[in-house]
PDB file of N, CA and C in Angstrom:
ATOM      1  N   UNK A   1       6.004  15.712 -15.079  1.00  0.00           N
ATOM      2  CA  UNK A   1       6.118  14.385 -14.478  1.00  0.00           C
ATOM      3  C   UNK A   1       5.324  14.324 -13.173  1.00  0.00           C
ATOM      4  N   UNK A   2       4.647  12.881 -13.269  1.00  0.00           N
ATOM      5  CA  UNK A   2       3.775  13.238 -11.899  1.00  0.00           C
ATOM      6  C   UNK A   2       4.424  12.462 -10.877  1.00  0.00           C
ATOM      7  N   UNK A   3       4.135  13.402  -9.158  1.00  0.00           N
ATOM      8  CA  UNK A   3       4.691  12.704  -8.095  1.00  0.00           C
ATOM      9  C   UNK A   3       3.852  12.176  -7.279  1.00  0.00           C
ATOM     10  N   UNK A   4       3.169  11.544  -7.702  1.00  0.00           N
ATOM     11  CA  UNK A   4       1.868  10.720  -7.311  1.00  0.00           C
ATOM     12  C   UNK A   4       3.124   9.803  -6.808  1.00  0.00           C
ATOM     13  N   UNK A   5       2.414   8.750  -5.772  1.00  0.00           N
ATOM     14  CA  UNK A   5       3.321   7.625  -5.414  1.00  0.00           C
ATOM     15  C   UNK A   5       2.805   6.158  -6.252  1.00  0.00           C
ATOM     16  N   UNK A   6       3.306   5.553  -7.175  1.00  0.00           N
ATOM     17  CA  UNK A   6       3.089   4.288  -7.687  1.00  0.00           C
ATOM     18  C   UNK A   6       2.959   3.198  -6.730  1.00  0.00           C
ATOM     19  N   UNK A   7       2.256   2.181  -7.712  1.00  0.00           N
ATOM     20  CA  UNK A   7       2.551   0.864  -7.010  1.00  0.00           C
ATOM     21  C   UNK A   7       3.512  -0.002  -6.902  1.00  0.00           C
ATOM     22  N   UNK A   8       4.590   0.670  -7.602  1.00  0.00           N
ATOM     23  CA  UNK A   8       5.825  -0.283  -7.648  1.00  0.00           C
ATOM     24  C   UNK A   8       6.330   0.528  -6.007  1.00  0.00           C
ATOM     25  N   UNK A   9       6.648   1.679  -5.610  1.00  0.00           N
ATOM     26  CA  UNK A   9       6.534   2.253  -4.771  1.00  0.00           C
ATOM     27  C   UNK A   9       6.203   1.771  -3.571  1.00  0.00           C
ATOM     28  N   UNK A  10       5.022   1.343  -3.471  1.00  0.00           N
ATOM     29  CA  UNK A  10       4.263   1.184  -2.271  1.00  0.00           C
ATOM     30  C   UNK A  10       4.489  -0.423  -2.193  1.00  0.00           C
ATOM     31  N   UNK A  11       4.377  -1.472  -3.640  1.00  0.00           N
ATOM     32  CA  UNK A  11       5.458  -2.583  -3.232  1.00  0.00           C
ATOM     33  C   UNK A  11       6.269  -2.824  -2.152  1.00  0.00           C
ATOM     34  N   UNK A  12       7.546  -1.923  -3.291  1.00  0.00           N
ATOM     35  CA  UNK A  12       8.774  -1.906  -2.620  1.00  0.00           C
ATOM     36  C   UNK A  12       8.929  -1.814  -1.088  1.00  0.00           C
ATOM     37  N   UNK A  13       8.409  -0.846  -0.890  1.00  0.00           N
ATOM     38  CA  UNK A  13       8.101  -0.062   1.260  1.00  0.00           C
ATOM     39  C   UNK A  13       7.757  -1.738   1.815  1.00  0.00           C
ATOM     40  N   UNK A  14       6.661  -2.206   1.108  1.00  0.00           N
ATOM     41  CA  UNK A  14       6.073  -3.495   1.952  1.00  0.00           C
ATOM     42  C   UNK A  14       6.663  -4.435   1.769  1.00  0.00           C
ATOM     43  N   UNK A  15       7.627  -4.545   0.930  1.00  0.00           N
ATOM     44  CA  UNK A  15       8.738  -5.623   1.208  1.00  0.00           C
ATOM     45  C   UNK A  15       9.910  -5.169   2.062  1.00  0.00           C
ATOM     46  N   UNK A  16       9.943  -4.133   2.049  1.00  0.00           N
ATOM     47  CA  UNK A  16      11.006  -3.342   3.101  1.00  0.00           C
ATOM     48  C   UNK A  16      10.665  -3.580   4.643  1.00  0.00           C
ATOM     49  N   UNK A  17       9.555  -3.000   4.728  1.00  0.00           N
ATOM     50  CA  UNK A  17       8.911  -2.934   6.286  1.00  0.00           C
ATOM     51  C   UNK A  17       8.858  -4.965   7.056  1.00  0.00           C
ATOM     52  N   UNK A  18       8.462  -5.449   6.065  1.00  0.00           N
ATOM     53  CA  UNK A  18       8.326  -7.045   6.066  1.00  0.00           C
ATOM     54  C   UNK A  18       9.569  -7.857   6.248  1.00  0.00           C
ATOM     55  N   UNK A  19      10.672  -7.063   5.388  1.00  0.00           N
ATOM     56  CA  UNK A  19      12.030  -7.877   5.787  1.00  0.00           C
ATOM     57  C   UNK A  19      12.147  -7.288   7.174  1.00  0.00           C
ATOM     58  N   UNK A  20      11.749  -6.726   7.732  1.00  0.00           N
ATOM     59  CA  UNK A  20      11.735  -6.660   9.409  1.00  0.00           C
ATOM     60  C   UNK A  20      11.099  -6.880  10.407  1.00  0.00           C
ATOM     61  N   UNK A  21       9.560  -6.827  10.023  1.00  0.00           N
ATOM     62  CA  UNK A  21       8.841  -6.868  10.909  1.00  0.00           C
ATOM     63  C   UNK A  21       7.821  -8.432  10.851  1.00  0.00           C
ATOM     64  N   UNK A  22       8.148  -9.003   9.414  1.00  0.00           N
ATOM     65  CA  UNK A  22       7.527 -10.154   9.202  1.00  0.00           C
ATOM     66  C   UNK A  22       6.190 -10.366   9.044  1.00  0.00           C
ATOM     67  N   UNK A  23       5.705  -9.284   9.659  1.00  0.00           N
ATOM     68  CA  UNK A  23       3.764  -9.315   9.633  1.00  0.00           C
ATOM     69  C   UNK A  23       3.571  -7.931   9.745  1.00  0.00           C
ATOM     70  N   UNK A  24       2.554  -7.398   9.234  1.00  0.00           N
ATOM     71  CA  UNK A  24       2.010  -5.859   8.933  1.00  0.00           C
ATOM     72  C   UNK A  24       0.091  -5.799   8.695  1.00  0.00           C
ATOM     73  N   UNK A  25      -0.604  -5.550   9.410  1.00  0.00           N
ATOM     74  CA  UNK A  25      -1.706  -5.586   9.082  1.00  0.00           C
ATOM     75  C   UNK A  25      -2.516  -4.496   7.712  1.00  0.00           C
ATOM     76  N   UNK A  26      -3.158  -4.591   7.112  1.00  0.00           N
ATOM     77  CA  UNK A  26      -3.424  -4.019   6.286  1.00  0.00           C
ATOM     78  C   UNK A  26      -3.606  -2.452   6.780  1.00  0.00           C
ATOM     79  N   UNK A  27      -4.548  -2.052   7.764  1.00  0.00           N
ATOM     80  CA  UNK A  27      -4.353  -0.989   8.467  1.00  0.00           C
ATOM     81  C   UNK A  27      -3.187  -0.515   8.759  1.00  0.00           C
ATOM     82  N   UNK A  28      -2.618  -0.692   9.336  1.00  0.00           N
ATOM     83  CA  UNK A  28      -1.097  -0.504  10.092  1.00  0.00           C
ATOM     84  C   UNK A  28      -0.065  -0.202   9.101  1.00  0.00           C
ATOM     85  N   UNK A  29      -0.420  -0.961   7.546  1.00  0.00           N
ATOM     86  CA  UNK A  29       0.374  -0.525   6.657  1.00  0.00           C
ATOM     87  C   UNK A  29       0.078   0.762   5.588  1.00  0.00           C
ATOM     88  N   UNK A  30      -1.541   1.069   5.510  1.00  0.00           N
ATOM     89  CA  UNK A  30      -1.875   2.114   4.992  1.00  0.00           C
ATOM     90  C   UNK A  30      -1.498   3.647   5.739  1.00  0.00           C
ATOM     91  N   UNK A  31      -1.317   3.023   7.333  1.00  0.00           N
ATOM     92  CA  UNK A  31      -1.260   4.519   8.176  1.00  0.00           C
ATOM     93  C   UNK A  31       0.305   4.844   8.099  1.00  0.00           C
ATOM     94  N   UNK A  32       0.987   3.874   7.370  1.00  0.00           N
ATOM     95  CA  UNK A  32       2.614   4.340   7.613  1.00  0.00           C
ATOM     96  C   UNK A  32       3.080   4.771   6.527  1.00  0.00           C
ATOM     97  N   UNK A  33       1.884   4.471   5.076  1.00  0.00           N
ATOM     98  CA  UNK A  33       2.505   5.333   3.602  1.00  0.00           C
ATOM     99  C   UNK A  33       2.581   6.586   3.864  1.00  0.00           C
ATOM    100  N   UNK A  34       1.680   7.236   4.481  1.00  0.00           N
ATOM    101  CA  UNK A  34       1.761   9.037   4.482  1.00  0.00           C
ATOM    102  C   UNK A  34       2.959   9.263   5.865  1.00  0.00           C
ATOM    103  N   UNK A  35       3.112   8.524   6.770  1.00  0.00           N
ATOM    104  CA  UNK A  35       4.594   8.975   7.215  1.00  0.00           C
ATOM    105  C   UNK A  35       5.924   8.853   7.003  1.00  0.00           C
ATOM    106  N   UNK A  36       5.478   7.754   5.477  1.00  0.00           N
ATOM    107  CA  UNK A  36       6.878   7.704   5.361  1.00  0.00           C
ATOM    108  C   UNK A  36       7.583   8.225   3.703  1.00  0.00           C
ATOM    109  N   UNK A  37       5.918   8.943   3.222  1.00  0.00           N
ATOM    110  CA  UNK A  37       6.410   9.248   2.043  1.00  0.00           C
ATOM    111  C   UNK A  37       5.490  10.795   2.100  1.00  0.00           C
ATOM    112  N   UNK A  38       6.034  11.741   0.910  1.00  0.00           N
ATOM    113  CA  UNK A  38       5.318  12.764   0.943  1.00  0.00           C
ATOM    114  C   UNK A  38       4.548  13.259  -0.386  1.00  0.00           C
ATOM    115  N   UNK A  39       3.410  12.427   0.342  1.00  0.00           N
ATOM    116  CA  UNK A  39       2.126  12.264  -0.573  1.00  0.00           C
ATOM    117  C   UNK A  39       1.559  13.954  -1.666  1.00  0.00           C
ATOM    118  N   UNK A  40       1.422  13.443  -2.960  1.00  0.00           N
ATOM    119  CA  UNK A  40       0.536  14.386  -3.452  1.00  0.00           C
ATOM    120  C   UNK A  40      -0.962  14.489  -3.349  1.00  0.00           C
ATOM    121  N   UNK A  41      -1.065  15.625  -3.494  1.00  0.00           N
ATOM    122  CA  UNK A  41      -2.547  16.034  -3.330  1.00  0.00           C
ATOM    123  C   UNK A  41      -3.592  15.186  -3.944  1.00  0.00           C
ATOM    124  N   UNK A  42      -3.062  14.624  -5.485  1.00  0.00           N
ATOM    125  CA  UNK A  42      -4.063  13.235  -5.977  1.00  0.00           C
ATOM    126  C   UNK A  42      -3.896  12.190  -4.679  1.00  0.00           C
ATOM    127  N   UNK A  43      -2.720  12.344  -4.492  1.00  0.00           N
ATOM    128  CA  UNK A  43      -2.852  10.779  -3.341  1.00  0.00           C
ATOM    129  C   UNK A  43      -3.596  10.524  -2.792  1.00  0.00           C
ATOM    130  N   UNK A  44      -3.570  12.130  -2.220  1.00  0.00           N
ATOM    131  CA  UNK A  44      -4.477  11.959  -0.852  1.00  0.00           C
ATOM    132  C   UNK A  44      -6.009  12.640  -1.085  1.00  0.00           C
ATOM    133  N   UNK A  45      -6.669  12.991  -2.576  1.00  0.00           N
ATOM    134  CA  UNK A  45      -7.869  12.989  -2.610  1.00  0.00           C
ATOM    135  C   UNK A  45      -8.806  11.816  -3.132  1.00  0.00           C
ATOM    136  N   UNK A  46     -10.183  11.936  -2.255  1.00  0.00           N
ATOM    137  CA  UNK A  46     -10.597  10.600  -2.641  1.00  0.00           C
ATOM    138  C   UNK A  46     -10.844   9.553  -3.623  1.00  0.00           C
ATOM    139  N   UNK A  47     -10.801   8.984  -3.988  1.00  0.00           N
ATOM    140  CA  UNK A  47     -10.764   7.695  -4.705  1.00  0.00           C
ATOM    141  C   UNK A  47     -12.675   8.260  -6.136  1.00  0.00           C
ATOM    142  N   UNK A  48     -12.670   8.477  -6.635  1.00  0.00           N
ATOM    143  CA  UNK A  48     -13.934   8.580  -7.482  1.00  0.00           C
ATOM    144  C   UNK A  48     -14.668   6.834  -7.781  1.00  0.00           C
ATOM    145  N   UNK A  49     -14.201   5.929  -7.510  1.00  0.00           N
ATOM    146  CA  UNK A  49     -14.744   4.765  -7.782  1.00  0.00           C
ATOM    147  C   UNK A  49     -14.584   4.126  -5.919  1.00  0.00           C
ATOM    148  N   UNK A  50     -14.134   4.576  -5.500  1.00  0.00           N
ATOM    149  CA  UNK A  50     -14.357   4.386  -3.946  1.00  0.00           C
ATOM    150  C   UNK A  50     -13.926   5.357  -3.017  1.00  0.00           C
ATOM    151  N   UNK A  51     -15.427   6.330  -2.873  1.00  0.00           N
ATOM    152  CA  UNK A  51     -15.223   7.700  -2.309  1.00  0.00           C
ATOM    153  C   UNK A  51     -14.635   7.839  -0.787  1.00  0.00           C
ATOM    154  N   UNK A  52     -14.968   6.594  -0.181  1.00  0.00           N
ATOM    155  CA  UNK A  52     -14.385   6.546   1.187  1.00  0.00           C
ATOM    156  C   UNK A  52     -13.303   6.213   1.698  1.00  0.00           C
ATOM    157  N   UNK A  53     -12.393   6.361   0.358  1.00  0.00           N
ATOM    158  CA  UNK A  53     -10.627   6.025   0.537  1.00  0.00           C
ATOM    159  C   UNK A  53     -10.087   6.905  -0.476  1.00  0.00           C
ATOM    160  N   UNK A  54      -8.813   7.263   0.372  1.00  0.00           N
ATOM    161  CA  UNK A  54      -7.720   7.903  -0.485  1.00  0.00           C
ATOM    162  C   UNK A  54      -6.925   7.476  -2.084  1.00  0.00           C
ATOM    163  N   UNK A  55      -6.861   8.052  -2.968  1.00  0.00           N
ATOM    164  CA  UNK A  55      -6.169   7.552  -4.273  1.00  0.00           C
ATOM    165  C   UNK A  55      -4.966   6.287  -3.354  1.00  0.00           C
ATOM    166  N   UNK A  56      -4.071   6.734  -2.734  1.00  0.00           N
ATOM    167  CA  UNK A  56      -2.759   5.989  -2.011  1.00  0.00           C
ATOM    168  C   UNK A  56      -3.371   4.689  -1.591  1.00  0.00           C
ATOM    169  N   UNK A  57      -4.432   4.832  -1.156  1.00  0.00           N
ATOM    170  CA  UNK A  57      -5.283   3.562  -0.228  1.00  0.00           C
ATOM    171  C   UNK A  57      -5.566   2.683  -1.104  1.00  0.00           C
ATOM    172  N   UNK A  58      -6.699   2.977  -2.485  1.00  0.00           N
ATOM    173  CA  UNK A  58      -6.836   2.509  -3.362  1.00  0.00           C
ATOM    174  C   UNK A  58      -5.889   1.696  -3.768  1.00  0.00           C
ATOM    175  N   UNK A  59      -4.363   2.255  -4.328  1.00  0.00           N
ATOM    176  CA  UNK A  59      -3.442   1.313  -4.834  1.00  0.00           C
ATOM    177  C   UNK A  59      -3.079   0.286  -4.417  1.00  0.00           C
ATOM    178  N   UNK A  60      -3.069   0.587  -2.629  1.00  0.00           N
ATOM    179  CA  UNK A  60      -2.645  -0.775  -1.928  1.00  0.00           C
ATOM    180  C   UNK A  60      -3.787  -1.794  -1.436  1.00  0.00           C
ATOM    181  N   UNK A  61      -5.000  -1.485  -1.986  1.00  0.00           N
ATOM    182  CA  UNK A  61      -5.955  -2.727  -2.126  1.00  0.00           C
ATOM    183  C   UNK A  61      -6.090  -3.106  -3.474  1.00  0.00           C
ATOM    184  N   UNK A  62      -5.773  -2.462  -4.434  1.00  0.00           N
ATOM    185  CA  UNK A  62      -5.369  -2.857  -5.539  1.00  0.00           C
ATOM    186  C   UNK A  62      -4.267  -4.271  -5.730  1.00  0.00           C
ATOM    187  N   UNK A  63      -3.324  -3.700  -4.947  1.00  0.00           N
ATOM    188  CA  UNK A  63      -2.532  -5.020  -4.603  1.00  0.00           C
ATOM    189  C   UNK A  63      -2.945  -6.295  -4.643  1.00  0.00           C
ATOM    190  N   UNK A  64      -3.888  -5.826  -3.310  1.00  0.00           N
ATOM    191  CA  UNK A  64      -4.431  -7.426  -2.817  1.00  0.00           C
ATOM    192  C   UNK A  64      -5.051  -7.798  -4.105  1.00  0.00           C
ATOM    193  N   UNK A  65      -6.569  -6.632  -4.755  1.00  0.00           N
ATOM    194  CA  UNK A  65      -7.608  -7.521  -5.388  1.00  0.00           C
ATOM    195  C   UNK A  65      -6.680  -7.602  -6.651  1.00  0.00           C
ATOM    196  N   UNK A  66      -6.070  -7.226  -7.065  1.00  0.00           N
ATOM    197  CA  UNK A  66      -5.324  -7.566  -8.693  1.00  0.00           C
ATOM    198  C   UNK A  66      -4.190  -9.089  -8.304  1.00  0.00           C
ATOM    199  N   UNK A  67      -4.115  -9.225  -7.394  1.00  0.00           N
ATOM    200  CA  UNK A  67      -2.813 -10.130  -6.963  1.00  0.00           C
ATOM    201  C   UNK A  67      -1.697  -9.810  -7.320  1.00  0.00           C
ATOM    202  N   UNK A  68      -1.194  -8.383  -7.320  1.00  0.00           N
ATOM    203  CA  UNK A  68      -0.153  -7.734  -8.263  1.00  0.00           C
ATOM    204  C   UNK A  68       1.009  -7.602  -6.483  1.00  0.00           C
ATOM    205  N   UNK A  69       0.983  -8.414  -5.472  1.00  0.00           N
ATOM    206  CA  UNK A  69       1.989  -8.430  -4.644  1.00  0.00           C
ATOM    207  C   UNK A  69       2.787  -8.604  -4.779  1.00  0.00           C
ATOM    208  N   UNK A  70       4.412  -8.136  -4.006  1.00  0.00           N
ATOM    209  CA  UNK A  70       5.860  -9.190  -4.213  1.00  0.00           C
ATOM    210  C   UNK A  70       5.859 -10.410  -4.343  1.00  0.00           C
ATOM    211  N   UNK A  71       6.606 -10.871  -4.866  1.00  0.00           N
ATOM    212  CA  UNK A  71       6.644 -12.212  -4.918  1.00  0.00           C
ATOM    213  C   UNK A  71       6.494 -12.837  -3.454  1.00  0.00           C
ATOM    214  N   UNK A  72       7.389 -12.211  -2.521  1.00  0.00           N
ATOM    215  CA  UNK A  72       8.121 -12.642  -1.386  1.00  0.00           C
ATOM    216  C   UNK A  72       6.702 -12.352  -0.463  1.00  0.00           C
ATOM    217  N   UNK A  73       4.970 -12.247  -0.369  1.00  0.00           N
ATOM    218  CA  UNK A  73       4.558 -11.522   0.579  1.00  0.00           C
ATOM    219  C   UNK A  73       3.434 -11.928   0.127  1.00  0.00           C
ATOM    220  N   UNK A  74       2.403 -12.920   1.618  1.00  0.00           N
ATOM    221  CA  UNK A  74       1.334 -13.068   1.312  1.00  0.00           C
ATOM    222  C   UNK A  74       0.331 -12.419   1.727  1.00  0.00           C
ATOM    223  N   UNK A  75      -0.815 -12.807   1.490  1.00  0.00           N
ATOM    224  CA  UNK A  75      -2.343 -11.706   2.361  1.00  0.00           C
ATOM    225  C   UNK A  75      -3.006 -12.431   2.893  1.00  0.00           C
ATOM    226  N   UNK A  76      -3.153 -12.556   4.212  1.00  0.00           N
ATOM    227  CA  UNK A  76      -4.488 -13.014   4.476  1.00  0.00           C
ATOM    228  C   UNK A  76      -4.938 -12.509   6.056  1.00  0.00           C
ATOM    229  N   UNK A  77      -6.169 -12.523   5.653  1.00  0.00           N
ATOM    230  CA  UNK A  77      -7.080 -12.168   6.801  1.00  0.00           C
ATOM    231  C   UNK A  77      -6.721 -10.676   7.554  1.00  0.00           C
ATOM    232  N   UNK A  78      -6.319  -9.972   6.534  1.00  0.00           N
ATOM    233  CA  UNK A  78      -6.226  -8.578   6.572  1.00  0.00           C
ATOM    234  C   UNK A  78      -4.430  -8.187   6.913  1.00  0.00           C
ATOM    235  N   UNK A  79      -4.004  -9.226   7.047  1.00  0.00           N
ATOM    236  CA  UNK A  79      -2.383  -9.098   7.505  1.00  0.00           C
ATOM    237  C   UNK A  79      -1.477  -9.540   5.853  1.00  0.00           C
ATOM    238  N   UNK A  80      -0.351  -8.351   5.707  1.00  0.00           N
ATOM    239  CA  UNK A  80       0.838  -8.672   4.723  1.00  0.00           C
ATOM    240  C   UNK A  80       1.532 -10.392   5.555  1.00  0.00           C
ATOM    241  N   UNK A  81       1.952 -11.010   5.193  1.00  0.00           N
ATOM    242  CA  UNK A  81       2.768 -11.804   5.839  1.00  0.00           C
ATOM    243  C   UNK A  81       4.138 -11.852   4.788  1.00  0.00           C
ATOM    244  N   UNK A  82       5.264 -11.953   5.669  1.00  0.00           N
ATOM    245  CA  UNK A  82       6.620 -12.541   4.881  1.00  0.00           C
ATOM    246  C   UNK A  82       6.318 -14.046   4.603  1.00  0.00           C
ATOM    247  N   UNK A  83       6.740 -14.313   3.096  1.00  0.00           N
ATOM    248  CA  UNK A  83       6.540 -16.039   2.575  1.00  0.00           C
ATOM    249  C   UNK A  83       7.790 -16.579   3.679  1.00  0.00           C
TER     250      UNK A  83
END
């Protein structure tokens, strides 16, 4: 079984962090997956279709470009926002 971190995963955290903080910049939210979870080695090696980001990183721009966000949580201009 792999312990890669999913995107339901990394969801979940950003609706978590958001029911508190209300706004999260896209940065600010990639630098708090690896402190608050304990990333595998895929996570954290680079991306083969975008070498200058982490597998983990990847997923959560995946987010944005798939539109696969919470319901509850919009994007713009580089910031999560609470709806």
């Amino acid at each position: 079984m792999s312990n890669n971190i999913k995107e339901s995963v990394i969801k979940n955290f950003l609706s978590s962090l958001l029911s508190v903080e209300n706004k999260i910049s896209l940065n600010d939210f990639i630098d708090r997956i690896p402190q608050a979870f304990n990333l595998s080695d895929y996570d954290e090696e680079n991306s083969s279709t975008r070498p200058t980001e982490p597998m983990f990183e990847q997923r959560v721009r995946n987010l944005i470009s798939h539109n696969n966000l919470p319901d509850d949580v919009d994007y713009e201009d580089g910031f999560f926002k609470k709806k």
